[in-house]
Structures are given as structure tokens and as C-alpha cells.
Protein backbone atom coordinates (compact mmCIF):
# COMPACT_ATOMS: atom_id res chain seq x y z
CA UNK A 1 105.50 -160.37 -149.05
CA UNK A 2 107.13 -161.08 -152.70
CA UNK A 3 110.45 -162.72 -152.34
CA UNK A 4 113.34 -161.93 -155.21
CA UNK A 5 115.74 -164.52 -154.58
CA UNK A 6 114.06 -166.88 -156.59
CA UNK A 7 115.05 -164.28 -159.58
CA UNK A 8 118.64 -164.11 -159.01
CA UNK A 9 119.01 -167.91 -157.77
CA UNK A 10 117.21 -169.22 -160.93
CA UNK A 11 120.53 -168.47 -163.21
CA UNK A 12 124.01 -167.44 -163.11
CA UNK A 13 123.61 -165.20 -165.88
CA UNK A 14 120.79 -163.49 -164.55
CA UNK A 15 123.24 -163.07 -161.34
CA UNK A 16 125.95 -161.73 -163.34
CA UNK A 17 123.38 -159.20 -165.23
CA UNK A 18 122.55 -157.23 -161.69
CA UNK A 19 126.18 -157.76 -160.68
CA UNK A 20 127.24 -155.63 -163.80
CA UNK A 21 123.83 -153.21 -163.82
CA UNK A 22 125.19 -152.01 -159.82
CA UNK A 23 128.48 -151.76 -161.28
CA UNK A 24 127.68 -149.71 -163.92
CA UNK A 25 125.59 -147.76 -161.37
CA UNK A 26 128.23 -147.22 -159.52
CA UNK A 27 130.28 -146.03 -161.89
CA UNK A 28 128.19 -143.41 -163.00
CA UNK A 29 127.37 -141.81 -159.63
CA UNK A 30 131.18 -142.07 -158.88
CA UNK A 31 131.95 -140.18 -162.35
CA UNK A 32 129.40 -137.71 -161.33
CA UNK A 33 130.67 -137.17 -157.82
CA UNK A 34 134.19 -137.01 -158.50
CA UNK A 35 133.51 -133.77 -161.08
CA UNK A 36 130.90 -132.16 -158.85
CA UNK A 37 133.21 -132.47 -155.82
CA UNK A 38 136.58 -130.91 -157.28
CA UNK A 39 133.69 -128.08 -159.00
CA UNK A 40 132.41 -127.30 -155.24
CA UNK A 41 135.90 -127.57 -153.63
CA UNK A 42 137.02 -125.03 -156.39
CA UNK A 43 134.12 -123.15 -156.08
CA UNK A 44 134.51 -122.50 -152.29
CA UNK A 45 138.10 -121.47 -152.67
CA UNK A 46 137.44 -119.34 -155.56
CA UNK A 47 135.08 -117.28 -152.89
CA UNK A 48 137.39 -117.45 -150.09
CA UNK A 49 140.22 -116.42 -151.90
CA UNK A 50 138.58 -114.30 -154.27
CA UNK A 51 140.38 -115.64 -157.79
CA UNK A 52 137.38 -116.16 -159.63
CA UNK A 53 136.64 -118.46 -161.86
CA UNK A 54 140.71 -120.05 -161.68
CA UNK A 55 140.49 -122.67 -158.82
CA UNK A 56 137.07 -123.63 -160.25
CA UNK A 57 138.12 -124.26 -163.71
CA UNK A 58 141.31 -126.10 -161.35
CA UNK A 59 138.57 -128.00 -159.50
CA UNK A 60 136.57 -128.96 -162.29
CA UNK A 61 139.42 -130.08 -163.67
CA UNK A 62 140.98 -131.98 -161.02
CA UNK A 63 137.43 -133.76 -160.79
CA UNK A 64 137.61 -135.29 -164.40
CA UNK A 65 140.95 -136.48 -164.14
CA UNK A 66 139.75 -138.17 -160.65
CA UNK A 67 137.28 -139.08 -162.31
CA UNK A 68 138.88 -140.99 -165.15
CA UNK A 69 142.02 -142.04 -163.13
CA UNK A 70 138.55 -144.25 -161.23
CA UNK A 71 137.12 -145.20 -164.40
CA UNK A 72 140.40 -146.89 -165.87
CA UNK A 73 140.90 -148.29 -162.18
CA UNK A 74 137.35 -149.96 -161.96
CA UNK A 75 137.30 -151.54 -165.93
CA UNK A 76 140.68 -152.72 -165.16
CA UNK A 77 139.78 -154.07 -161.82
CA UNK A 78 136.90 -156.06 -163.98
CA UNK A 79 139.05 -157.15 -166.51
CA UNK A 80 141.25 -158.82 -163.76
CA UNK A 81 138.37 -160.47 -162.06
CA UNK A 82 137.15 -161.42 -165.80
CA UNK A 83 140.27 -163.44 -166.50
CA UNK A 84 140.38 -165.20 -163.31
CA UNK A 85 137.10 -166.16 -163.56
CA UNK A 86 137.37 -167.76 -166.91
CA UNK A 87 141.01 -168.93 -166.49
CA UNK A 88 142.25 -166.85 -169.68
CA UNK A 89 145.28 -165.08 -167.53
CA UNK A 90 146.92 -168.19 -167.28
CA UNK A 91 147.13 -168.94 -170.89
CA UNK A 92 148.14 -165.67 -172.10
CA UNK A 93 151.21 -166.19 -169.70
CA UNK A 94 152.23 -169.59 -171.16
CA UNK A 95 152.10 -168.27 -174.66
């Protein structure tokens, strides 16, 4: 059986290169998600309610702004944990 820890335990920057590579992966499938979701939930209503094609433009459009509003939350989420890690926050505040 192959082993992988010795390829993330042989350097912090390798570490911090498949820390950001799943982040980034997660990002996208959330993006993706959040637009396809408010496009089905949209899409059902439209055929309930029989308004064709307004609450799936309303869906699709919900689903990019949820989508965004996740994308600004996550980069500045990162930033945050960015400037703790390399103390920068504190001097910024000082200044």
C-alpha cells in the first residue's frame, strides 16, 4: 500500500499548495451549486405556478448573487486567516 503522508509532511509549502488546490475546489463546486440550485428552484416554481420563464430568470438570478455574496465571504475569510498567520493585521493597526 503507497502511503502519501510522506508528500505533504516533507514541506510546509507543499501543505499549503493542497490546502489552497481543495479550497479552490471548493469554491468552484460551491459557485456552481449555488446557480444551478436557485435555476432548479425557479424552474420548479415556474411549472407549478405556470409564469414561465420569470421565477427562473428570478432563480438564476438569486443563484449568482448567492453565489458571489460566498465568493467575497470565502476570499475574505482567507485574507483574515492570511494576516494572522503572517502577523501583518497587527501592524496595519499600529500604523
Amino acid at each position: 500500500m503507497f502511503n502519501f503522508r510522506w508528500l505533504i509532511s516533507q514541506d510546509k509549502e507543499r501543505l499549503d499548495a493542497f490546502r489552497q488546490l481543495g479550497m479552490l475546489s471548493s469554491l468552484g463546486f460551491m459557485f456552481a451549486l449555488s446557480i444551478f440550485l436557485g435555476l432548479g428552484v425557479g424552474y420548479y416554481l415556474d411549472q407549478k405556478c405556470n409564469t414561465a420563464p420569470y421565477l427562473t430568470m428570478t432563480g438564476m438570478v438569486l443563484g449568482i448573487v448567492a453565489a458571489f455574496v460566498s465568493l467575497y465571504r470565502e476570499i475574505r475569510r482567507l485574507l483574515e486567516r492570511e494576516e494572522d498567520e503572517t502577523g501583518d493585521g497587527d501592524k496595519r493597526s499600529e500604523s
